[in-house]
PDB file of N, CA and C in Angstrom:
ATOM      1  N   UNK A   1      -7.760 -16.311  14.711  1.00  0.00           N
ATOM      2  CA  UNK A   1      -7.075 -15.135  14.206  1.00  0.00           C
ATOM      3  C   UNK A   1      -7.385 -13.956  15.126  1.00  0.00           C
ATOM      4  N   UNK A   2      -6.478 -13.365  15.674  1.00  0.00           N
ATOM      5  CA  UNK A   2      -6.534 -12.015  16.301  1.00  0.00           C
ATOM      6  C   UNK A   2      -6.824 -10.992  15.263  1.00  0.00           C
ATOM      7  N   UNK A   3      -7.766 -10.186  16.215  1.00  0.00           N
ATOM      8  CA  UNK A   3      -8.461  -9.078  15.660  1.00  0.00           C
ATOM      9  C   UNK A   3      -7.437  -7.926  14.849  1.00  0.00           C
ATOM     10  N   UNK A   4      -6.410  -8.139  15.438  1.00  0.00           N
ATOM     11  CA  UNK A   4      -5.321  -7.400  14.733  1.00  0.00           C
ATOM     12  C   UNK A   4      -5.253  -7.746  13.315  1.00  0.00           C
ATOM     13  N   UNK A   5      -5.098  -9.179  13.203  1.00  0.00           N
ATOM     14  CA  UNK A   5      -4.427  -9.758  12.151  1.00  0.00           C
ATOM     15  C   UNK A   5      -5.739  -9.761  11.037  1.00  0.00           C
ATOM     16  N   UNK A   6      -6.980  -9.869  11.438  1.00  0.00           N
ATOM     17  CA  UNK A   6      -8.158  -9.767  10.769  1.00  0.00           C
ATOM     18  C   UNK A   6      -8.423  -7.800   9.891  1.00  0.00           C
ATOM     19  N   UNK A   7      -7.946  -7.127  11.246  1.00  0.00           N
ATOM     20  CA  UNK A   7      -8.199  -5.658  10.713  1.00  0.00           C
ATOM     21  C   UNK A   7      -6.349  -5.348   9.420  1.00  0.00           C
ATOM     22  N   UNK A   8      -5.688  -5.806   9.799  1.00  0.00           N
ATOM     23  CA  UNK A   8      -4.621  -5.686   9.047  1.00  0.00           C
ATOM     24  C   UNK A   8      -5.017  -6.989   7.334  1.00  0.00           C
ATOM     25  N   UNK A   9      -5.569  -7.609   7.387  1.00  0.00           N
ATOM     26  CA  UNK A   9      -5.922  -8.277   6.169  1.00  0.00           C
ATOM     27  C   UNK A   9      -7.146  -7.445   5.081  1.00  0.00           C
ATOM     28  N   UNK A  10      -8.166  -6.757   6.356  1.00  0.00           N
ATOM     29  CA  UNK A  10      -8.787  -6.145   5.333  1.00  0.00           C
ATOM     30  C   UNK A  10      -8.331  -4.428   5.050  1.00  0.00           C
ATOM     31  N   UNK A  11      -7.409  -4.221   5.333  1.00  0.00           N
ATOM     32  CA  UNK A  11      -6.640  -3.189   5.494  1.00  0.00           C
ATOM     33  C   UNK A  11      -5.523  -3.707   4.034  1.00  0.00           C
ATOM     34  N   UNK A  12      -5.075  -4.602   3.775  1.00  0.00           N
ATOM     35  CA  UNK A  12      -4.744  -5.283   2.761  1.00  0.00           C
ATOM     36  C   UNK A  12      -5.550  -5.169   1.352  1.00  0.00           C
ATOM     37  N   UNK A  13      -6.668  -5.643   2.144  1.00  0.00           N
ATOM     38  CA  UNK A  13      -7.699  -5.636   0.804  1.00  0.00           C
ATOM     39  C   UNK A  13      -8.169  -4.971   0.329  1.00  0.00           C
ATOM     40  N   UNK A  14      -8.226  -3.276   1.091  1.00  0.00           N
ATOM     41  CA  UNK A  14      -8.336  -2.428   0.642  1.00  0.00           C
ATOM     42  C   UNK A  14      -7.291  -1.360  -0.691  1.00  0.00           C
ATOM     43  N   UNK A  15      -6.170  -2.167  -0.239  1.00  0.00           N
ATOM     44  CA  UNK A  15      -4.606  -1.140  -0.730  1.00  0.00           C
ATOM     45  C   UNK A  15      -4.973  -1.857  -1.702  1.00  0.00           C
ATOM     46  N   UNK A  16      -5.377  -3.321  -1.722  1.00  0.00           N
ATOM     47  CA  UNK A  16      -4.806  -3.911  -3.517  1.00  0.00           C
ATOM     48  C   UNK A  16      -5.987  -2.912  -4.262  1.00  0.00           C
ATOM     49  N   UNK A  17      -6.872  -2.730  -3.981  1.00  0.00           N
ATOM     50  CA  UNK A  17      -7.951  -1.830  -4.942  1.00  0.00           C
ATOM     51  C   UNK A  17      -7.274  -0.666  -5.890  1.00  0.00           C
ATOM     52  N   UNK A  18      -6.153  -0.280  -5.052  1.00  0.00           N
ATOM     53  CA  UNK A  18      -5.362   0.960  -5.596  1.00  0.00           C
ATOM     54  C   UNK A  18      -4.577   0.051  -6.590  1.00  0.00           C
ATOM     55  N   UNK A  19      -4.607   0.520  -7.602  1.00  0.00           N
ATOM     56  CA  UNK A  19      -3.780   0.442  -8.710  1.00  0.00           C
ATOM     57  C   UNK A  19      -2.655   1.472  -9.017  1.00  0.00           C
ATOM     58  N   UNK A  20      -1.351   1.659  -9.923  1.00  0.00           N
ATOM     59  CA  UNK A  20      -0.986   2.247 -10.212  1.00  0.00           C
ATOM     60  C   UNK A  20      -0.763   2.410 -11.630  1.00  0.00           C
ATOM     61  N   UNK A  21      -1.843   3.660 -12.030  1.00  0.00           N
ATOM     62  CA  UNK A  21      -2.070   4.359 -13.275  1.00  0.00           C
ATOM     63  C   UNK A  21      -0.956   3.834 -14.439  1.00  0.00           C
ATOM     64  N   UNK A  22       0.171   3.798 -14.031  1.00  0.00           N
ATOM     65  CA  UNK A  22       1.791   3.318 -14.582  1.00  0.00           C
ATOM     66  C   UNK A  22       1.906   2.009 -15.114  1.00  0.00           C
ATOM     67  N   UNK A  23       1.766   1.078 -13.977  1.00  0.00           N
ATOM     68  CA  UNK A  23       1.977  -0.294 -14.252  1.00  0.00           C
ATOM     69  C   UNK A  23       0.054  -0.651 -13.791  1.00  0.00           C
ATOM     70  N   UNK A  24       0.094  -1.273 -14.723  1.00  0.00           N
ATOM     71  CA  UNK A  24      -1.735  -2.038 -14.022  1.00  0.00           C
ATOM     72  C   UNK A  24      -1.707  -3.138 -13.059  1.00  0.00           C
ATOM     73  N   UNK A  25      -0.654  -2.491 -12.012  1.00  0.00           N
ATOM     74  CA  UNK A  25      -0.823  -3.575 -10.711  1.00  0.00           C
ATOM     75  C   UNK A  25      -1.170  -2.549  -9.744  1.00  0.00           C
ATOM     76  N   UNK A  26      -1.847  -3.214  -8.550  1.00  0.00           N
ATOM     77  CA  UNK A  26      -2.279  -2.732  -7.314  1.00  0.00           C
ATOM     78  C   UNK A  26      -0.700  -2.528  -6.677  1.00  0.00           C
ATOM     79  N   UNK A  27      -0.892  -0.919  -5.766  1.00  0.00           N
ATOM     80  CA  UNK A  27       0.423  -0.876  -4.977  1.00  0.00           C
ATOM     81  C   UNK A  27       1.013  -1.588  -3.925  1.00  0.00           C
ATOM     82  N   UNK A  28      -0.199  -2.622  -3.415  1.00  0.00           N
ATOM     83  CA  UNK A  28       0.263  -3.836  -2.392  1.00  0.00           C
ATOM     84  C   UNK A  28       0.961  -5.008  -3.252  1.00  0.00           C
ATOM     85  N   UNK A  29       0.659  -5.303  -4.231  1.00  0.00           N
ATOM     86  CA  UNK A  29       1.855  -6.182  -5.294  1.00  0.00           C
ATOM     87  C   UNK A  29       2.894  -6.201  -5.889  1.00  0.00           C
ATOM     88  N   UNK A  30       3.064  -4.589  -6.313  1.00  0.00           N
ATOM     89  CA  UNK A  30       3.961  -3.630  -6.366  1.00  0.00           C
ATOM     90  C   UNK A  30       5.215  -3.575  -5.664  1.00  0.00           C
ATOM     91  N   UNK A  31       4.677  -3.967  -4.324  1.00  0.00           N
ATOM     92  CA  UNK A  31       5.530  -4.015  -3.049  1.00  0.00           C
ATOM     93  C   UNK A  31       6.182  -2.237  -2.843  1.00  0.00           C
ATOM     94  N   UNK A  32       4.879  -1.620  -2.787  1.00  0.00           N
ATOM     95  CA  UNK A  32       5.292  -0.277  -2.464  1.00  0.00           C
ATOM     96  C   UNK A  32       4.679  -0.142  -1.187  1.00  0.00           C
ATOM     97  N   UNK A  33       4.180  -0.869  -0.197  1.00  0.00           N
ATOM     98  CA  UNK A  33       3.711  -0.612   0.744  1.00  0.00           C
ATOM     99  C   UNK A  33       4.674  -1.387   1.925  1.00  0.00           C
ATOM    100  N   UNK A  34       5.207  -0.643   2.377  1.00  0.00           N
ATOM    101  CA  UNK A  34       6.453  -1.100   3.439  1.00  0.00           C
ATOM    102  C   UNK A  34       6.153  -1.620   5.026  1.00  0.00           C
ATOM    103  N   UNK A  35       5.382  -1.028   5.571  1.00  0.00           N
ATOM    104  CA  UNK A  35       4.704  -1.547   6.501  1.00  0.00           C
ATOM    105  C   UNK A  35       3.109  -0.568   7.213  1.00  0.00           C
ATOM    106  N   UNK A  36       2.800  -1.638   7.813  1.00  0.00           N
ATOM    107  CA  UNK A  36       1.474  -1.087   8.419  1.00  0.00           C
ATOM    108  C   UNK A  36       1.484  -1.534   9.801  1.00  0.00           C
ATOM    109  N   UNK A  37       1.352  -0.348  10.362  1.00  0.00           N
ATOM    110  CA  UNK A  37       1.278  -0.438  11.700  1.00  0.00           C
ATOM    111  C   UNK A  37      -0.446  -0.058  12.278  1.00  0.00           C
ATOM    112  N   UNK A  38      -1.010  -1.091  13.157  1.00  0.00           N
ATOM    113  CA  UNK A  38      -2.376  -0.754  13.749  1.00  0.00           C
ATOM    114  C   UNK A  38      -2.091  -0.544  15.054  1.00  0.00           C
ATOM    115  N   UNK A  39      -2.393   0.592  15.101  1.00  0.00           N
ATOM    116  CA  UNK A  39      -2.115   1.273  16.647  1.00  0.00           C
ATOM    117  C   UNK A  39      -3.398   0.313  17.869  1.00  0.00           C
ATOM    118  N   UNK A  40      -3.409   0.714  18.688  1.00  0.00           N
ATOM    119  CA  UNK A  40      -4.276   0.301  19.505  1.00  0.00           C
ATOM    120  C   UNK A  40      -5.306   0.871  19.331  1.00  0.00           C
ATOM    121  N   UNK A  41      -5.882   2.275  19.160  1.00  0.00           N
ATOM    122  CA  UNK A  41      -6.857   2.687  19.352  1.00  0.00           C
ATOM    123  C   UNK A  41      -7.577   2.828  17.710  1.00  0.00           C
ATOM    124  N   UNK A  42      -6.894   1.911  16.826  1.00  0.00           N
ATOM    125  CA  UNK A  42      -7.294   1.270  15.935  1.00  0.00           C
ATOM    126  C   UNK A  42      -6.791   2.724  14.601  1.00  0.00           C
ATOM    127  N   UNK A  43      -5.477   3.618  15.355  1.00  0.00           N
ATOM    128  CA  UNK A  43      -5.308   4.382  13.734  1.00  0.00           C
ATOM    129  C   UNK A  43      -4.433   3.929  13.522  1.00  0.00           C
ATOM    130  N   UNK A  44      -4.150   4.376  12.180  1.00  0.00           N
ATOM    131  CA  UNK A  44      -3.214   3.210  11.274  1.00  0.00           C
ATOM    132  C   UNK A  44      -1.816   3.791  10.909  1.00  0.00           C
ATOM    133  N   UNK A  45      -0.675   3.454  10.861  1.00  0.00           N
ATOM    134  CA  UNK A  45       0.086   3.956  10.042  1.00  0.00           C
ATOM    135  C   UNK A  45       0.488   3.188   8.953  1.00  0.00           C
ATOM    136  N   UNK A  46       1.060   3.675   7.998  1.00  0.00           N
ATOM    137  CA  UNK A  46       1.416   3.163   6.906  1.00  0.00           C
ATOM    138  C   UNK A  46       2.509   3.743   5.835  1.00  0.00           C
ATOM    139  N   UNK A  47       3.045   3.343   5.806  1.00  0.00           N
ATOM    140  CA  UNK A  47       4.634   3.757   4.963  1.00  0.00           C
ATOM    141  C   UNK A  47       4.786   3.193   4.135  1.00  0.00           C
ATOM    142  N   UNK A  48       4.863   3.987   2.474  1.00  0.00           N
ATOM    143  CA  UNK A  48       4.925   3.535   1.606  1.00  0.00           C
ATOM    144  C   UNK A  48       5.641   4.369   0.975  1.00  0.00           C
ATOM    145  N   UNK A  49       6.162   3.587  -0.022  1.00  0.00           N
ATOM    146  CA  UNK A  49       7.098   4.468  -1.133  1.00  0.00           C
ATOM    147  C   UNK A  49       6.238   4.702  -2.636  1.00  0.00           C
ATOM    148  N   UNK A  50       7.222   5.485  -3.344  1.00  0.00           N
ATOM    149  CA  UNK A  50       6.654   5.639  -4.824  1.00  0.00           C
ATOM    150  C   UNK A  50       7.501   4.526  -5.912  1.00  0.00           C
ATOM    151  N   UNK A  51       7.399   4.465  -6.990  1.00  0.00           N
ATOM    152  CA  UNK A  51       8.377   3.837  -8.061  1.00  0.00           C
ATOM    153  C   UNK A  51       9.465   4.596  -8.073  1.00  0.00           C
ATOM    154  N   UNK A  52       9.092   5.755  -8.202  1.00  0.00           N
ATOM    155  CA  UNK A  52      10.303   7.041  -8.484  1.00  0.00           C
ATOM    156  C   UNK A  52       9.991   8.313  -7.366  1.00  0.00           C
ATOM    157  N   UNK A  53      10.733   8.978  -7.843  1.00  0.00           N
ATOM    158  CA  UNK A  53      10.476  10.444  -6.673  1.00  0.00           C
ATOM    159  C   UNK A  53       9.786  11.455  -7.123  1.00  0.00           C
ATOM    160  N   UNK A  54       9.617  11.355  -8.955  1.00  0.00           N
ATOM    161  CA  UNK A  54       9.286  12.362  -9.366  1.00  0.00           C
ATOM    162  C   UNK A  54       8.061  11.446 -10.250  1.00  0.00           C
ATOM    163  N   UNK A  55       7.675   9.977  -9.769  1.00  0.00           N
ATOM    164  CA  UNK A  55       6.082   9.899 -10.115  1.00  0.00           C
ATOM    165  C   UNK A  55       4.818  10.867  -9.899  1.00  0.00           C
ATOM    166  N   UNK A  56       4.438  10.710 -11.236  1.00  0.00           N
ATOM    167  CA  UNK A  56       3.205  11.458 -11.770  1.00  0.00           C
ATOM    168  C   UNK A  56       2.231  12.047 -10.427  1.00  0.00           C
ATOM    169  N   UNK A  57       1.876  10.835 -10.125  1.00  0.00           N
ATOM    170  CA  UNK A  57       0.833  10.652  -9.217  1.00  0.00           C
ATOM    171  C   UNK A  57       1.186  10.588  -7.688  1.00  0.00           C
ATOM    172  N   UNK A  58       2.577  10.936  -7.695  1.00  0.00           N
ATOM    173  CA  UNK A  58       2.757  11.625  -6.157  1.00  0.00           C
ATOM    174  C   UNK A  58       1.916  11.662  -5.182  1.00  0.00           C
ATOM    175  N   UNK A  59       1.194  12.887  -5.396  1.00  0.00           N
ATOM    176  CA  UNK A  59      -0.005  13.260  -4.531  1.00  0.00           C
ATOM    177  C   UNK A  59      -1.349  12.571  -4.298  1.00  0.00           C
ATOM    178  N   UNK A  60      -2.025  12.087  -5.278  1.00  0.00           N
ATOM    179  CA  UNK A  60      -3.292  11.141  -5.412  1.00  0.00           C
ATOM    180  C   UNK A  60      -2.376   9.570  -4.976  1.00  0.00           C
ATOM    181  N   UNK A  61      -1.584   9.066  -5.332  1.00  0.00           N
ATOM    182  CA  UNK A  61      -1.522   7.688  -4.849  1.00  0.00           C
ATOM    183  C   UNK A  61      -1.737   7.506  -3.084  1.00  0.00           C
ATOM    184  N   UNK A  62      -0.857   8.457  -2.849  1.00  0.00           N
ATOM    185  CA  UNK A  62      -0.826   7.944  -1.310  1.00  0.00           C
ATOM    186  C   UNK A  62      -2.388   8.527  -0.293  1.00  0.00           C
ATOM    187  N   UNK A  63      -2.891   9.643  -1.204  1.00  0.00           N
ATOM    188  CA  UNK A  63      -4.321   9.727  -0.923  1.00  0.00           C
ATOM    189  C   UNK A  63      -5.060   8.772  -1.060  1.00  0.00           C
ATOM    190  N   UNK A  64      -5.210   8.173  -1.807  1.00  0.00           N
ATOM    191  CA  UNK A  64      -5.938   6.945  -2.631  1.00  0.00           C
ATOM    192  C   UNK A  64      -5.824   5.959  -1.545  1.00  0.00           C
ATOM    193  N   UNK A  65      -4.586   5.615  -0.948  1.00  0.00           N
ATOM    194  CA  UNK A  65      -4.546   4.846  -0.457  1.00  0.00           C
ATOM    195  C   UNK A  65      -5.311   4.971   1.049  1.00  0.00           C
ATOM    196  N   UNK A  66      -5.178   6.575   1.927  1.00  0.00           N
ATOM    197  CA  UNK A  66      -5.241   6.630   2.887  1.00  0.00           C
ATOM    198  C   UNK A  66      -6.969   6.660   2.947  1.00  0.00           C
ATOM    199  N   UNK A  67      -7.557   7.019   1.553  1.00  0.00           N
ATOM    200  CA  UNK A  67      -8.929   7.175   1.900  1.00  0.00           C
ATOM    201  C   UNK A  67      -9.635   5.750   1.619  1.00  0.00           C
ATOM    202  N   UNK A  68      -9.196   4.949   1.031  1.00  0.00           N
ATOM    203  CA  UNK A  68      -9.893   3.368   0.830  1.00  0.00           C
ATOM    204  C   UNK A  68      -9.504   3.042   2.294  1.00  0.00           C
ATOM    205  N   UNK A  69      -8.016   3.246   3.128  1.00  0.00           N
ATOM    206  CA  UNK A  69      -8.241   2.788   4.313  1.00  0.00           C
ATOM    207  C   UNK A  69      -9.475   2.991   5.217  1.00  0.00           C
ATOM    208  N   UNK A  70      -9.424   4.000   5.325  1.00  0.00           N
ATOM    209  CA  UNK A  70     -10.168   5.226   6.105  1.00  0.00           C
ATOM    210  C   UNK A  70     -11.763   4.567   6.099  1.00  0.00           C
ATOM    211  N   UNK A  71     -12.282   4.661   5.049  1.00  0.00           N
ATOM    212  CA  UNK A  71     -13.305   3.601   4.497  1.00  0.00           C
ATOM    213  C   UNK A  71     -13.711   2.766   5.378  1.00  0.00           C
ATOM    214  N   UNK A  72     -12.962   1.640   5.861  1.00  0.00           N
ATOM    215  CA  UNK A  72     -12.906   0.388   6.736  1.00  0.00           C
ATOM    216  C   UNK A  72     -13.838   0.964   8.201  1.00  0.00           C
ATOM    217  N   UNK A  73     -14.453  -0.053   8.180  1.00  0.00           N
ATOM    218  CA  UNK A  73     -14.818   0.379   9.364  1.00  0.00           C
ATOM    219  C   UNK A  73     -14.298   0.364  11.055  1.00  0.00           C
ATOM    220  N   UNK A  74     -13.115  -0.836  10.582  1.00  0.00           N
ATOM    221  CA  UNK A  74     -12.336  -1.125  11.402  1.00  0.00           C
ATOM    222  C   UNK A  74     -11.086  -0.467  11.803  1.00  0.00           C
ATOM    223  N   UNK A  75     -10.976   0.481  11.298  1.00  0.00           N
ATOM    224  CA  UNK A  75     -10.018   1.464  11.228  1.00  0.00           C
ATOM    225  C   UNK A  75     -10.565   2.945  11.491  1.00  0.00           C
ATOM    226  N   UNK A  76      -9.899   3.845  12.799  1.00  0.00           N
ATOM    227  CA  UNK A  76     -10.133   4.685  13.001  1.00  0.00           C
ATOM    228  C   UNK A  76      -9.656   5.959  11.938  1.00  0.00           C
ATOM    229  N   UNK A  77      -8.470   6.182  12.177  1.00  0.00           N
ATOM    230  CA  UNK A  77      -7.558   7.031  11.003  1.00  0.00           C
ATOM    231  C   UNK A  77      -6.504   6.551  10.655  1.00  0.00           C
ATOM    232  N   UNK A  78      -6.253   6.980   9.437  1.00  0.00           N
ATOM    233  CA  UNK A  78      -5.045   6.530   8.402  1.00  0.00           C
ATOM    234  C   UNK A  78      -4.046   7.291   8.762  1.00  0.00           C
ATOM    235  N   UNK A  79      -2.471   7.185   8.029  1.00  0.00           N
ATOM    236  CA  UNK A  79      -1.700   8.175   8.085  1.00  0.00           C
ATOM    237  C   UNK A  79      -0.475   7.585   7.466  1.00  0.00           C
ATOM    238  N   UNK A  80      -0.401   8.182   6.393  1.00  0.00           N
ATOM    239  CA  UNK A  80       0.498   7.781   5.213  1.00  0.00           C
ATOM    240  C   UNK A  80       1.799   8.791   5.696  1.00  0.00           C
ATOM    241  N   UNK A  81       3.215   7.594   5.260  1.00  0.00           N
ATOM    242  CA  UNK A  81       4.421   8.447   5.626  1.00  0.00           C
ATOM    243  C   UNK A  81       5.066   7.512   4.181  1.00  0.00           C
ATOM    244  N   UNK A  82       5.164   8.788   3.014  1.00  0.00           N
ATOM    245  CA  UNK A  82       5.680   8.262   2.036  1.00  0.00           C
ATOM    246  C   UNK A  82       7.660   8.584   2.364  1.00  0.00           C
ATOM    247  N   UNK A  83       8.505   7.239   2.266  1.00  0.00           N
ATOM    248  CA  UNK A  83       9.813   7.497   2.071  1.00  0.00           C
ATOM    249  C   UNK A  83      10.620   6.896   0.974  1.00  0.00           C
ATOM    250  N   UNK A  84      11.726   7.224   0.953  1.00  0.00           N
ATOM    251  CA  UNK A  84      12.569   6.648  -0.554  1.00  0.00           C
ATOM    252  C   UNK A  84      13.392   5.944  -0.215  1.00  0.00           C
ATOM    253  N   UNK A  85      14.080   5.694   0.826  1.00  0.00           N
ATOM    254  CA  UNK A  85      14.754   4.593   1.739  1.00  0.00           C
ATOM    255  C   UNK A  85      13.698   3.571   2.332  1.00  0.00           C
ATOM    256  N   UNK A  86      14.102   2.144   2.173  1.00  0.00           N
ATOM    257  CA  UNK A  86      15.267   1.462   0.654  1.00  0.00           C
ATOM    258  C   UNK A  86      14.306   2.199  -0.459  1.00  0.00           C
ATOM    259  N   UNK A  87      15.490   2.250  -1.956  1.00  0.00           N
ATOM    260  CA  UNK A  87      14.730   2.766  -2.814  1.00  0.00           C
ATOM    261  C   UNK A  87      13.906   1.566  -3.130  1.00  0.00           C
ATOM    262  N   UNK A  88      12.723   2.052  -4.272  1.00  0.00           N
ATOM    263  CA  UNK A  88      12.154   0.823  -4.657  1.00  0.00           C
ATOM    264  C   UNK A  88      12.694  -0.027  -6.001  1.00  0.00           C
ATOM    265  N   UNK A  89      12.316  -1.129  -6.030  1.00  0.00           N
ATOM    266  CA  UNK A  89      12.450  -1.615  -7.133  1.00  0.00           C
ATOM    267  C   UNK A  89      11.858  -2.875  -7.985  1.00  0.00           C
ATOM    268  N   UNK A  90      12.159  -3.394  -8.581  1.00  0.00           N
ATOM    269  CA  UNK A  90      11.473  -4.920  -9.057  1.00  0.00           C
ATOM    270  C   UNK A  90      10.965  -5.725  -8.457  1.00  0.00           C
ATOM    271  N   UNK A  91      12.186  -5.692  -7.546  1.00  0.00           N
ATOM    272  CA  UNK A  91      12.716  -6.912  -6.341  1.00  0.00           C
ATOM    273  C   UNK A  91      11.405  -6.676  -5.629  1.00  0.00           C
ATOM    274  N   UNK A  92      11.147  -5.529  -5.350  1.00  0.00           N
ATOM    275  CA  UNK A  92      10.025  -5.365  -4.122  1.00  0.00           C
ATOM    276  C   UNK A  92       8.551  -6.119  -4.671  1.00  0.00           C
ATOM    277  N   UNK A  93       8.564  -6.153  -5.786  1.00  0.00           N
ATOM    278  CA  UNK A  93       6.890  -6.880  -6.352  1.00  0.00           C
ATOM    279  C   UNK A  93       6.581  -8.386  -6.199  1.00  0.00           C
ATOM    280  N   UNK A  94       6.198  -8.347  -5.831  1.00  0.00           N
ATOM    281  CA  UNK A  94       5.377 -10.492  -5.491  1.00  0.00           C
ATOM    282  C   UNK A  94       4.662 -11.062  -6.882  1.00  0.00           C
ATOM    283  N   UNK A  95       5.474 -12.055  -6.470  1.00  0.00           N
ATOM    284  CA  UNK A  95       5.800 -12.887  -7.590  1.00  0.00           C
ATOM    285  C   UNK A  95       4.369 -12.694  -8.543  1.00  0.00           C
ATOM    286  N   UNK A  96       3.109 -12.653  -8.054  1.00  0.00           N
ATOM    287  CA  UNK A  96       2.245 -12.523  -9.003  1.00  0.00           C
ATOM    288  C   UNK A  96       2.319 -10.944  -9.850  1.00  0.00           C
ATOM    289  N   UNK A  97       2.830  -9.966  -9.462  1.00  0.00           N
ATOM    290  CA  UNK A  97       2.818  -8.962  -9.845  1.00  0.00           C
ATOM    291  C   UNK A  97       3.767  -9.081 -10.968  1.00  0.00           C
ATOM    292  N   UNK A  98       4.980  -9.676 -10.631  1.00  0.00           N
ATOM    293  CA  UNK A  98       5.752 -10.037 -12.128  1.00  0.00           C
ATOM    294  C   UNK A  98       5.087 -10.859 -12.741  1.00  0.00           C
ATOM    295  N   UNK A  99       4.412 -11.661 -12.402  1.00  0.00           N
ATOM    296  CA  UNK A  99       3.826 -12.560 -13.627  1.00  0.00           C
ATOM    297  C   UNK A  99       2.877 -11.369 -14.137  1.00  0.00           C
ATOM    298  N   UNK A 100       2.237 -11.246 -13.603  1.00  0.00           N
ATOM    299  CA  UNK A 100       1.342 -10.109 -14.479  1.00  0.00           C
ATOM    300  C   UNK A 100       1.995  -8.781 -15.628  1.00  0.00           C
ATOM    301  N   UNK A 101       2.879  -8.881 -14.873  1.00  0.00           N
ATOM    302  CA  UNK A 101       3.279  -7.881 -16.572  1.00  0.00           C
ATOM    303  C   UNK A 101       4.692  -8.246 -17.156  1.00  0.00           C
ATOM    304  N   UNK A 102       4.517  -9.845 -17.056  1.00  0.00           N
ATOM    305  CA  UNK A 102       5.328 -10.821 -17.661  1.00  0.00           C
ATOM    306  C   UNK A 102       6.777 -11.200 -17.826  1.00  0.00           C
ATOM    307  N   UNK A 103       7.354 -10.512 -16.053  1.00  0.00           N
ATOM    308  CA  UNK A 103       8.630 -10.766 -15.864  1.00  0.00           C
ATOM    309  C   UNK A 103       9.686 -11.909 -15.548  1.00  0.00           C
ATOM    310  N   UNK A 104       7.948 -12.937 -15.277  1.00  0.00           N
ATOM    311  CA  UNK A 104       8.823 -14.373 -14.783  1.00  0.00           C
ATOM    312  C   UNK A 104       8.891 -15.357 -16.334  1.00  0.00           C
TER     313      UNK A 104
END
């Protein structure tokens, strides 16, 4: 496994920690996390959306997220780019996330 693919898994394992206050799933199951990019000099980007536009927790989610990254030791800096294109929706959650709040 490339070191990439190792720092992007625990970069993973960090996002599922985040939950969302709303639904009691982590926002990586959620499928609110759209992509992650690891730069070379090991900062991160990351683009994620909300459920809605006018969720509660706006401001603390995508903090939440950037500071559990940040955390890692394998990771220099974070940098969250929240967008609404595609919107989100159901569709976006993995399959365990619907089982968990009992959609399958």
């Amino acid at each position: 496994m490339k070191e990439k693919d190792i720092i992007e898994q625990q970069i993973i394992m960090a996002i599922k920690t985040v939950v969302d206050p709303e639904i009691p799933v982590d926002v990586y199951e959620l499928g609110l996390i759209y992509d992650i990019d690891i730069k070379t000099n090991k900062d991160v980007e990351i683009t994620m959306t909300l459920t809605s536009p006018n969720c509660p927790v706006a401001e603390s989610l995508p903090e939440e997220v950037r500071t559990k990254v940040e955390y890692l030791q394998s990771v220099n800096k974070c940098n969250i780019n929240i967008v609404f294109e595609p919107t989100w929706s159901a569709e976006h959650m993995s399959e365990e996330a619907k089982l968990e709040l009992g959609m399958l």
